[in-house]
C-alpha atoms as a PDB file:
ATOM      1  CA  UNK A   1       0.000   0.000   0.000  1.00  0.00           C
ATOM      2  CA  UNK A   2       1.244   3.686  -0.671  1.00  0.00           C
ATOM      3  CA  UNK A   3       0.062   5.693   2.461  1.00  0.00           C
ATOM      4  CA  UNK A   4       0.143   9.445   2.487  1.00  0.00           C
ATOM      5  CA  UNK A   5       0.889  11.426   6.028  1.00  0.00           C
ATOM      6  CA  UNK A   6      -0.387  14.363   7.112  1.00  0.00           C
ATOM      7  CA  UNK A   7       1.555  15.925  10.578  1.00  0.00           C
ATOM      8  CA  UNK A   8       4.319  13.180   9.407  1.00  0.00           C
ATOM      9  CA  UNK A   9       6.572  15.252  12.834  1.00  0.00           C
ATOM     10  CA  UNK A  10       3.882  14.610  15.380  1.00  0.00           C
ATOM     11  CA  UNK A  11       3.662  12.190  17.594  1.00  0.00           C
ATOM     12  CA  UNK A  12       1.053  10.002  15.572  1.00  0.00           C
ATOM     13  CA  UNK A  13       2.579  11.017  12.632  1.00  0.00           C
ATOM     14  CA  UNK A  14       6.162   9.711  13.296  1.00  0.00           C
ATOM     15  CA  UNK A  15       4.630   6.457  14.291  1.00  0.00           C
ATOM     16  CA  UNK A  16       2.261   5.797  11.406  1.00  0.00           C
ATOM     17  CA  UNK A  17       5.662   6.035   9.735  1.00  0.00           C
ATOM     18  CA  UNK A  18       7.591   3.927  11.724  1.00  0.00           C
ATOM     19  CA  UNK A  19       5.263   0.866  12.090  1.00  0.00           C
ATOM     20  CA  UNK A  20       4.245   1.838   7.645  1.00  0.00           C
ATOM     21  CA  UNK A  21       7.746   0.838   7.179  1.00  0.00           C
ATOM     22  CA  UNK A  22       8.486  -2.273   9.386  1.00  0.00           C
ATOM     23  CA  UNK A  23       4.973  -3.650   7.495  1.00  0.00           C
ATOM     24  CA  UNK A  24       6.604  -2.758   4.123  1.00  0.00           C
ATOM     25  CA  UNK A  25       4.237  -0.040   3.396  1.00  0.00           C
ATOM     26  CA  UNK A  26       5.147   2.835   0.865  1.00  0.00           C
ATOM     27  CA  UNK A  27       4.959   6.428   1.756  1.00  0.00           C
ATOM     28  CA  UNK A  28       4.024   8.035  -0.852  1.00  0.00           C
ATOM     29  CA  UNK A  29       4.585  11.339   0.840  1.00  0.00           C
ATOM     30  CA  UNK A  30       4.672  13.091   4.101  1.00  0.00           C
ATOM     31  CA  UNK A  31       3.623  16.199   5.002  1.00  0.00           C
ATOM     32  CA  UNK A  32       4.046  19.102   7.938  1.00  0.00           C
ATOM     33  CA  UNK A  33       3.213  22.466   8.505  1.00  0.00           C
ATOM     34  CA  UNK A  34       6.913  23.189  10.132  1.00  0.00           C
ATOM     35  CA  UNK A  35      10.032  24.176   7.882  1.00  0.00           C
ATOM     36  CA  UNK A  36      11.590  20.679   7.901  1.00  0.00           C
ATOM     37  CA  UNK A  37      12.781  17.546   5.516  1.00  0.00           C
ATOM     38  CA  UNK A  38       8.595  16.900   4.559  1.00  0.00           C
ATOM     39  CA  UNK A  39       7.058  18.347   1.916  1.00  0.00           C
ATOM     40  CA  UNK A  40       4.899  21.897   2.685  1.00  0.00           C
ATOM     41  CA  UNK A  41       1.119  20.957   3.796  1.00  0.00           C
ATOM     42  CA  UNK A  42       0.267  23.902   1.835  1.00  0.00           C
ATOM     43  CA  UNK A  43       1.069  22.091  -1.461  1.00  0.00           C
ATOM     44  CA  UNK A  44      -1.159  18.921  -0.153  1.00  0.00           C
ATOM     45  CA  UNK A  45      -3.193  19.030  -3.562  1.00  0.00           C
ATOM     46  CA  UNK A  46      -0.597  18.872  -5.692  1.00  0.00           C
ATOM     47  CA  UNK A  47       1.069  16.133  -3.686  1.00  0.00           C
ATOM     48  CA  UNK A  48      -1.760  14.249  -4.210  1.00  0.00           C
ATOM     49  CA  UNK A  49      -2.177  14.671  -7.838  1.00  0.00           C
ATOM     50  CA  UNK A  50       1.523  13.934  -8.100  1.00  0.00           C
ATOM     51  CA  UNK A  51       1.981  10.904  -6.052  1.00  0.00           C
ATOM     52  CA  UNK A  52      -1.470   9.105  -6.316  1.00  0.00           C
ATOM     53  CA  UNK A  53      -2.085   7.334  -3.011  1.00  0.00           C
ATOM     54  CA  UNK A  54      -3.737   4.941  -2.271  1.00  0.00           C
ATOM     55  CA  UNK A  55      -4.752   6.853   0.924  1.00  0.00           C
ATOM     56  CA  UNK A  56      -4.163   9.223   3.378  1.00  0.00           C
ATOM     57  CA  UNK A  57      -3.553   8.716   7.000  1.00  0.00           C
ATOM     58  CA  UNK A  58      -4.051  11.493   9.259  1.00  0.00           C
ATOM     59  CA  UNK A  59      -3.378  13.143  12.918  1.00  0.00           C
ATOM     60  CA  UNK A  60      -3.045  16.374  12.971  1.00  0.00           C
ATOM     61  CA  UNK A  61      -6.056  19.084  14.022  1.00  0.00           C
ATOM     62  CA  UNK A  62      -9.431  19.291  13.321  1.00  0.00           C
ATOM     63  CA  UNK A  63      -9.197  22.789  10.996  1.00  0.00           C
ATOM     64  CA  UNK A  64      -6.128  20.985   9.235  1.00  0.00           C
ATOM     65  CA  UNK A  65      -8.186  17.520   8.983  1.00  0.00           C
ATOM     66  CA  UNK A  66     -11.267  19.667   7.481  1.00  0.00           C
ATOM     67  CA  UNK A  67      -8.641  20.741   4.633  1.00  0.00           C
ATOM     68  CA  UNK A  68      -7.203  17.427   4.063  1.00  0.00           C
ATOM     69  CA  UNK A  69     -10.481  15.862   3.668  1.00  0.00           C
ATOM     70  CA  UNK A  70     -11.615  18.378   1.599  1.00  0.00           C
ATOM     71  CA  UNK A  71      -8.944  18.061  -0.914  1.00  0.00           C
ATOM     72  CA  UNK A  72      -9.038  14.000  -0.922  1.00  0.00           C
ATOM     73  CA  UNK A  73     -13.088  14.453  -1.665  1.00  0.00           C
ATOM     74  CA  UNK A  74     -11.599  16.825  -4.730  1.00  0.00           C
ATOM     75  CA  UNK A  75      -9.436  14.201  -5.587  1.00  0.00           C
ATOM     76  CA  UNK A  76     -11.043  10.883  -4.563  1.00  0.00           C
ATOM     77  CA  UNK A  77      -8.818   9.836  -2.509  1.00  0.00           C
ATOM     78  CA  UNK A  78      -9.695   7.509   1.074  1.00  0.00           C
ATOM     79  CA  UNK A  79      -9.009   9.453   4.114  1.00  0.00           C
ATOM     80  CA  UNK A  80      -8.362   8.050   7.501  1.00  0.00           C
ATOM     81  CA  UNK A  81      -8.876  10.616  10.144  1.00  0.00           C
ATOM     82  CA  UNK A  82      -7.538   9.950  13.608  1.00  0.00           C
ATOM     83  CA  UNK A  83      -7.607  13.375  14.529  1.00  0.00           C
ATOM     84  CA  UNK A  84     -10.511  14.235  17.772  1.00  0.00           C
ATOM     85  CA  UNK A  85     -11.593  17.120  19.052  1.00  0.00           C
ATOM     86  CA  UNK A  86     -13.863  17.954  16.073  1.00  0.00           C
ATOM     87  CA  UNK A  87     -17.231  20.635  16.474  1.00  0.00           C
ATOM     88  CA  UNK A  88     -20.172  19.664  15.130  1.00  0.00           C
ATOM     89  CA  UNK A  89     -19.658  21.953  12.468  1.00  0.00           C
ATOM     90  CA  UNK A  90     -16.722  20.334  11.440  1.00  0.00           C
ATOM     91  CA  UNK A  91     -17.929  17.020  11.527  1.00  0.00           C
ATOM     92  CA  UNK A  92     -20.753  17.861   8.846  1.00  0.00           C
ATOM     93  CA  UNK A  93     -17.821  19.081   6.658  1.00  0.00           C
ATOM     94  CA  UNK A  94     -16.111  15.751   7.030  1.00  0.00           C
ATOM     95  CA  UNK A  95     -19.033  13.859   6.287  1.00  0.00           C
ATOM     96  CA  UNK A  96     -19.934  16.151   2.874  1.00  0.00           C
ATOM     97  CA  UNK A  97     -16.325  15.229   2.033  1.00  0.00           C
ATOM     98  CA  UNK A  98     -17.565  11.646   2.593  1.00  0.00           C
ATOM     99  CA  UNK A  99     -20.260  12.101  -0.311  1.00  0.00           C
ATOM    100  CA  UNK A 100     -17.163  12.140  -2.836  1.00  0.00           C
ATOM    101  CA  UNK A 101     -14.921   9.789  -1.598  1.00  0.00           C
ATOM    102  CA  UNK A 102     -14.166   7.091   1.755  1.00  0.00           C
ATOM    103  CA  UNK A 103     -13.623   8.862   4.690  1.00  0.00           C
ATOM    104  CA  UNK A 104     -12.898   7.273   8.040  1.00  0.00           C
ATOM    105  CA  UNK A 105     -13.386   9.129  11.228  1.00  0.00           C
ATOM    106  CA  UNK A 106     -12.126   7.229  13.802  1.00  0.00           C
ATOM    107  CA  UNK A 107     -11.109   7.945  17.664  1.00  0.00           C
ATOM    108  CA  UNK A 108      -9.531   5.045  18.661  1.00  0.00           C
ATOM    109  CA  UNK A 109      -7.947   2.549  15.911  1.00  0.00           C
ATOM    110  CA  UNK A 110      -7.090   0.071  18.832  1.00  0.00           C
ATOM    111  CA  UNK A 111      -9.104  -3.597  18.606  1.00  0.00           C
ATOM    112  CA  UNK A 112      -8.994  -3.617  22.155  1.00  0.00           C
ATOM    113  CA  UNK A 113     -11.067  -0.859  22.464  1.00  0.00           C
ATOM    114  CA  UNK A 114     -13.247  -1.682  20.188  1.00  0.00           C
ATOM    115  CA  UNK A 115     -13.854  -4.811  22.325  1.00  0.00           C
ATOM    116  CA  UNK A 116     -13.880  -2.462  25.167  1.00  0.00           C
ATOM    117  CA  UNK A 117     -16.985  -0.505  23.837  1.00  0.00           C
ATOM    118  CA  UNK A 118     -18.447  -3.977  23.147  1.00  0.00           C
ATOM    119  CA  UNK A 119     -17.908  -4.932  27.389  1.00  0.00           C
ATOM    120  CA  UNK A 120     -19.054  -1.566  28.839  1.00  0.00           C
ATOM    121  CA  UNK A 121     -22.371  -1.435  26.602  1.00  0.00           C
ATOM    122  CA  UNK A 122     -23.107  -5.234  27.954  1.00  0.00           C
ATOM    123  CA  UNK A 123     -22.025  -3.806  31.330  1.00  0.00           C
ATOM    124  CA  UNK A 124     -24.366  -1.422  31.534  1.00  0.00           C
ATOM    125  CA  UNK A 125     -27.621  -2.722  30.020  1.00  0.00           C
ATOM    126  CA  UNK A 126     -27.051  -6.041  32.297  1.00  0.00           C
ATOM    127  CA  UNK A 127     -26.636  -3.598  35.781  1.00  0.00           C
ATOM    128  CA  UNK A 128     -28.978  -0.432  34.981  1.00  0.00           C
ATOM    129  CA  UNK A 129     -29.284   0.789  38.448  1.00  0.00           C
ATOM    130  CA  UNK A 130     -25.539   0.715  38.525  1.00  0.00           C
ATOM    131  CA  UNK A 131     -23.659   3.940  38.962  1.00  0.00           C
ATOM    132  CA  UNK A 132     -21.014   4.848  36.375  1.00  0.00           C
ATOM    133  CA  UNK A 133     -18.061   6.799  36.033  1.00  0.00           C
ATOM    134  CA  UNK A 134     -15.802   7.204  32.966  1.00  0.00           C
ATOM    135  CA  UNK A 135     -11.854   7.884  33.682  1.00  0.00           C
ATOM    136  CA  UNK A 136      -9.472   9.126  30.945  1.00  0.00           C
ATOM    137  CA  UNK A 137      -5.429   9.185  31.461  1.00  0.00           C
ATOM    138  CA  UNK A 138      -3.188  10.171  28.443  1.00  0.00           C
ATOM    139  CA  UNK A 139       0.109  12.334  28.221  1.00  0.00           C
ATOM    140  CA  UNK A 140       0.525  15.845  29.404  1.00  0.00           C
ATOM    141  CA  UNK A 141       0.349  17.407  25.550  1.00  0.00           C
ATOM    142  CA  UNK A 142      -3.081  16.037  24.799  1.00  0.00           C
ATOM    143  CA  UNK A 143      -5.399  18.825  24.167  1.00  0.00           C
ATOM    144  CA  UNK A 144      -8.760  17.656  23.843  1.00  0.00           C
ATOM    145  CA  UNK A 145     -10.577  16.762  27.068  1.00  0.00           C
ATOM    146  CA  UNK A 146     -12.681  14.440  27.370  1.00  0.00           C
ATOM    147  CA  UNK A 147     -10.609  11.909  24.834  1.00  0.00           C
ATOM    148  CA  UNK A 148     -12.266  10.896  22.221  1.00  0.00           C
ATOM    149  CA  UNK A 149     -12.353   7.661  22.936  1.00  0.00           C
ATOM    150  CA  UNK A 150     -13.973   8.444  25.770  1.00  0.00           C
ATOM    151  CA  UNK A 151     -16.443  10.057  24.662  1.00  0.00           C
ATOM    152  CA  UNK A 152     -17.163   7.127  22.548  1.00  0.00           C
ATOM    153  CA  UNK A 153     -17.427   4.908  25.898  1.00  0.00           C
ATOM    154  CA  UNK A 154     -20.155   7.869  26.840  1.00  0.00           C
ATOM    155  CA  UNK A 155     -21.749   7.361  23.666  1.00  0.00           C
ATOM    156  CA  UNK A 156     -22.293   3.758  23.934  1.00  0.00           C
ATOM    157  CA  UNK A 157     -23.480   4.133  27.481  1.00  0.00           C
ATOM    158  CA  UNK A 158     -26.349   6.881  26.438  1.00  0.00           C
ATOM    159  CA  UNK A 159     -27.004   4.457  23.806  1.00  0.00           C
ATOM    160  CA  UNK A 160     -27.778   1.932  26.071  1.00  0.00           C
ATOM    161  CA  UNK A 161     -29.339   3.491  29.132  1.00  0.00           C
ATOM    162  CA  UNK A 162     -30.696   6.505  27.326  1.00  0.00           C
ATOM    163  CA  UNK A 163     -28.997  10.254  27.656  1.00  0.00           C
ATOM    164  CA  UNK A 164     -27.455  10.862  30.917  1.00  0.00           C
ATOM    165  CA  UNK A 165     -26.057  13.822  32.737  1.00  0.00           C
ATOM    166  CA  UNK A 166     -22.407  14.789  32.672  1.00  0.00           C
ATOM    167  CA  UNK A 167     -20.719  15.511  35.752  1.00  0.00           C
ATOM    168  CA  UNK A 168     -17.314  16.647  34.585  1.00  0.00           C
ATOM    169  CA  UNK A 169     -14.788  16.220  38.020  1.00  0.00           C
ATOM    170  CA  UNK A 170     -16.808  17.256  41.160  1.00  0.00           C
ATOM    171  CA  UNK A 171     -15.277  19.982  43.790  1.00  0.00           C
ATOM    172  CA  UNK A 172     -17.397  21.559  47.487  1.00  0.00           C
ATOM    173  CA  UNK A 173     -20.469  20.176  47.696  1.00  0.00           C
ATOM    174  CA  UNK A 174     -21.752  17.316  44.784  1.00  0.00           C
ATOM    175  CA  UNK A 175     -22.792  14.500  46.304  1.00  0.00           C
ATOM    176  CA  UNK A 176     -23.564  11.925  42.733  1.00  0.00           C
ATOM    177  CA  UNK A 177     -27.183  12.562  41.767  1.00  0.00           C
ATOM    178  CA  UNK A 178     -29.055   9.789  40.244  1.00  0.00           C
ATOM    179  CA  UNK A 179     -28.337   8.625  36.834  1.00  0.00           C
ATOM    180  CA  UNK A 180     -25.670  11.248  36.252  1.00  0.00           C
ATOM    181  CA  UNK A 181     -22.297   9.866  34.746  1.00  0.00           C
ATOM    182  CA  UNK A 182     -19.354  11.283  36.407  1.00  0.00           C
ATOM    183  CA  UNK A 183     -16.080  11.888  33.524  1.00  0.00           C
ATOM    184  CA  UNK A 184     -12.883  13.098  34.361  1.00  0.00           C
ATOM    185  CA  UNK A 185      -9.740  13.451  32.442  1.00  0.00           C
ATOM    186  CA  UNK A 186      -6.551  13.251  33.756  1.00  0.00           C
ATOM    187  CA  UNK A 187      -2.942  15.069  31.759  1.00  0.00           C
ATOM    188  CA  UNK A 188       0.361  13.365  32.721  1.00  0.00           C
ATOM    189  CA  UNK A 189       3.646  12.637  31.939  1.00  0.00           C
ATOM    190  CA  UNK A 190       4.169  10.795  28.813  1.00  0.00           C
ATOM    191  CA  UNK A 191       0.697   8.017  29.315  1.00  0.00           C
ATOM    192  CA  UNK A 192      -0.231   6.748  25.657  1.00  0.00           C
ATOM    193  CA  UNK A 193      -3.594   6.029  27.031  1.00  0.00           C
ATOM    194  CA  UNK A 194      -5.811   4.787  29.878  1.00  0.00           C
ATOM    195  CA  UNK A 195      -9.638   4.496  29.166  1.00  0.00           C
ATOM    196  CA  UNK A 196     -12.038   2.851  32.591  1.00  0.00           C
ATOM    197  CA  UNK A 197     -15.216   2.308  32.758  1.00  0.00           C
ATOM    198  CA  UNK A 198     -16.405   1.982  36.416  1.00  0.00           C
ATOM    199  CA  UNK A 199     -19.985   0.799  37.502  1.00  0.00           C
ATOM    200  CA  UNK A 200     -20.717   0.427  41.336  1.00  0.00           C
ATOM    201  CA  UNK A 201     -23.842  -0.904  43.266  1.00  0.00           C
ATOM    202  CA  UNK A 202     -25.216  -3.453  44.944  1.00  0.00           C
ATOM    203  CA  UNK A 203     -22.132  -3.370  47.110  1.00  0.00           C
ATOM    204  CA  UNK A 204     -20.109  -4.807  44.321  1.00  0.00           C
ATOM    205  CA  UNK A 205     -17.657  -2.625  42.246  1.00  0.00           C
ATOM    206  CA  UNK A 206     -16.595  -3.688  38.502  1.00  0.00           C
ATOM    207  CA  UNK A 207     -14.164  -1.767  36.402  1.00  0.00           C
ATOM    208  CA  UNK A 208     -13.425  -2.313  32.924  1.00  0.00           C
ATOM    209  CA  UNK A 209     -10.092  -1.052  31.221  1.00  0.00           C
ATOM    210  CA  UNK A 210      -8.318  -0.740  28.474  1.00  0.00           C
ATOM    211  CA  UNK A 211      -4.642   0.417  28.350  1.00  0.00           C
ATOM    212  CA  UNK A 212      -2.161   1.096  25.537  1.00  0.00           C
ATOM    213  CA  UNK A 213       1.285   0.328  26.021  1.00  0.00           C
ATOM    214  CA  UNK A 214       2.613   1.730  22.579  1.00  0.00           C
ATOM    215  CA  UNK A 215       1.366   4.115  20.435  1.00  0.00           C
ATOM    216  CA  UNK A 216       2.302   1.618  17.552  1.00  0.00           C
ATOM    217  CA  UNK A 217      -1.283  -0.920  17.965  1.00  0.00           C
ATOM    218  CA  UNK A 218      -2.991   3.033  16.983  1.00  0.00           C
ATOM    219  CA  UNK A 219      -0.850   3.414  13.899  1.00  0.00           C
ATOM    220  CA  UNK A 220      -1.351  -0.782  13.023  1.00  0.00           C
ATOM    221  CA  UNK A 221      -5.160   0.028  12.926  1.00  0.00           C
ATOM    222  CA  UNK A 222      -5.259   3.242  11.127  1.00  0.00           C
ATOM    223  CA  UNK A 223      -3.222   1.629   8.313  1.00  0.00           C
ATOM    224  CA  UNK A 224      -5.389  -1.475   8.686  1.00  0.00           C
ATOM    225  CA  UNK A 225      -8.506   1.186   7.966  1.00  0.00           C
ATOM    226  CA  UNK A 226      -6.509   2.667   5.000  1.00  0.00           C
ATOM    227  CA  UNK A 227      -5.789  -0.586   3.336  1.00  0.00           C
ATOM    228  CA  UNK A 228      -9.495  -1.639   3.861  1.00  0.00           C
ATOM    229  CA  UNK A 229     -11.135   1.926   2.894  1.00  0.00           C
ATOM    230  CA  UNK A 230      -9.518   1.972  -0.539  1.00  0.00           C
ATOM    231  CA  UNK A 231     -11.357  -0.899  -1.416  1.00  0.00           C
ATOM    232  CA  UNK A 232     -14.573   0.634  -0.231  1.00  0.00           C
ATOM    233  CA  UNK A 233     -17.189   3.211  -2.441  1.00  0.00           C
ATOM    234  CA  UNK A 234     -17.647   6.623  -1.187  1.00  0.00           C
ATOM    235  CA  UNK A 235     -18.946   7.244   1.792  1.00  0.00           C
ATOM    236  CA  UNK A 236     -18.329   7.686   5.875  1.00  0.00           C
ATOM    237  CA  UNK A 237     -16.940   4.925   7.821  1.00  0.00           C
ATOM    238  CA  UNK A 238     -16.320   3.880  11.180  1.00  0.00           C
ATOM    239  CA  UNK A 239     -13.418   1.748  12.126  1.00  0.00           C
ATOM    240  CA  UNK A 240     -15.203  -0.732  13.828  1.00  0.00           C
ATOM    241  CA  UNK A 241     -16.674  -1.591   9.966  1.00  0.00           C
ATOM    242  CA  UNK A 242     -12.915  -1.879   9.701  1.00  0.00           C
ATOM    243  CA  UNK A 243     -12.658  -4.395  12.915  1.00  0.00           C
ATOM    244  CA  UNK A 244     -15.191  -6.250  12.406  1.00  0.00           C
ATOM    245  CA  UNK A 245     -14.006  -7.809   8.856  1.00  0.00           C
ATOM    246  CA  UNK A 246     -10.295  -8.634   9.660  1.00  0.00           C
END
């Protein structure tokens, strides 16, 4: 497969080419908004008339992925999008962009999440009187808060039980009020990721949790989901289409 990179100097970016090249995957090209050895993210149009790939994997931010997308819809190229973080009007735009070619928005492009999802929405439709609360741990540089990935653990919950209320951290006086869903995201040191689930009653506790050692199982999955989308017709995809059929 020849993979194009978007943010090839960023964290995600310098592993999707590190684990492209011990699978024997091509890069086609690499790009970065800084003054380095990758090509100019300005000229990402061009690069992808010039170098024809099969797709394009990227982690960079949502304005940037709005662009990228864009320009792979003008050019029909599949798009993987790992970026999070996205507003709702920027979500519509990647989904338009989906009308013209495969896009891929995913949060998480670890299997063991996906399984993850899979145990918390069993969880919680087995133990509905259960409280829950929804833990996040990732590096110090991470932005975005809630992950996204946990907000697709919230997701599946609502989904399940129905909408709940948010409590985002708790300080003075908050006792839990019923039904509420207590999130909190925690910023340190260099943690890839930590995602727990945590439902309590019944004087029982059980906690479900997914952690990733290496940032390299993310970068296996997102080329995984480019190899699969450029097979696939236009449209918007979501990664566990992707897991589901390997």
């Amino acid at each position: 497969m020849r993979v194009a990179v978007t943010g090839a100097d960023g964290r995600m970016g310098r592993t999707v080419r590190s684990v492209a090249a011990e699978r024997g995957d091509e890069i086609a090209f690499a790009t970065t908004r800084a003054e380095d050895e990758f090509a100019d993210a300005s000229d990402f149009e061009s690069l992808l008339s010039e170098h024809e790939p099969d797709a394009v994997v990227d982690f960079t931010a949502p304005e940037a992925s709005v662009e990228y997308a864009a320009a792979c819809a003008d050019a029909g190229v599949p798009i993987v999008v790992g970026t999070t973080g996205f507003a709702d009007d920027q979500r519509v735009s990647l989904r338009a962009a989906g009308e013209e070619t495969p896009v891929m928005l995913g949060a998480n492009f670890s299997r063991g999440v996906q399984a993850l999802l899979d145990a918390v929405e069993a969880a919680v439709g087995a133990l509905p009187e259960y409280d829950v609360e929804v833990t996040e741990t990732h590096h110090s540089g991470k932005r975005d808060a809630p992950s996204g990935t946990a907000n697709l653990v919230l997701e599946r919950i609502d989904e399940t039980r129905g909408d709940s209320e948010r409590v985002h951290g708790r300080v003075g006086d908050q006792p839990r009020e019923e039904g509420e869903i207590g999130v909190h995201a925690r910023r340190a040191g260099s943690v890839t990721g930590e995602h727990e689930a945590l439902l309590a009653g019944n004087g029982e506790v059980l906690e479900l949790t997914h952690r990733a050692g290496s940032r390299d199982v993310f970068a296996a999955g997102a080329l995984d989901a480019a190899g699969w989308l450029a097979d696939q017709p236009a449209g918007f995809y979501r990664f566990s289409e992707v897991s589901a059929a390997v």
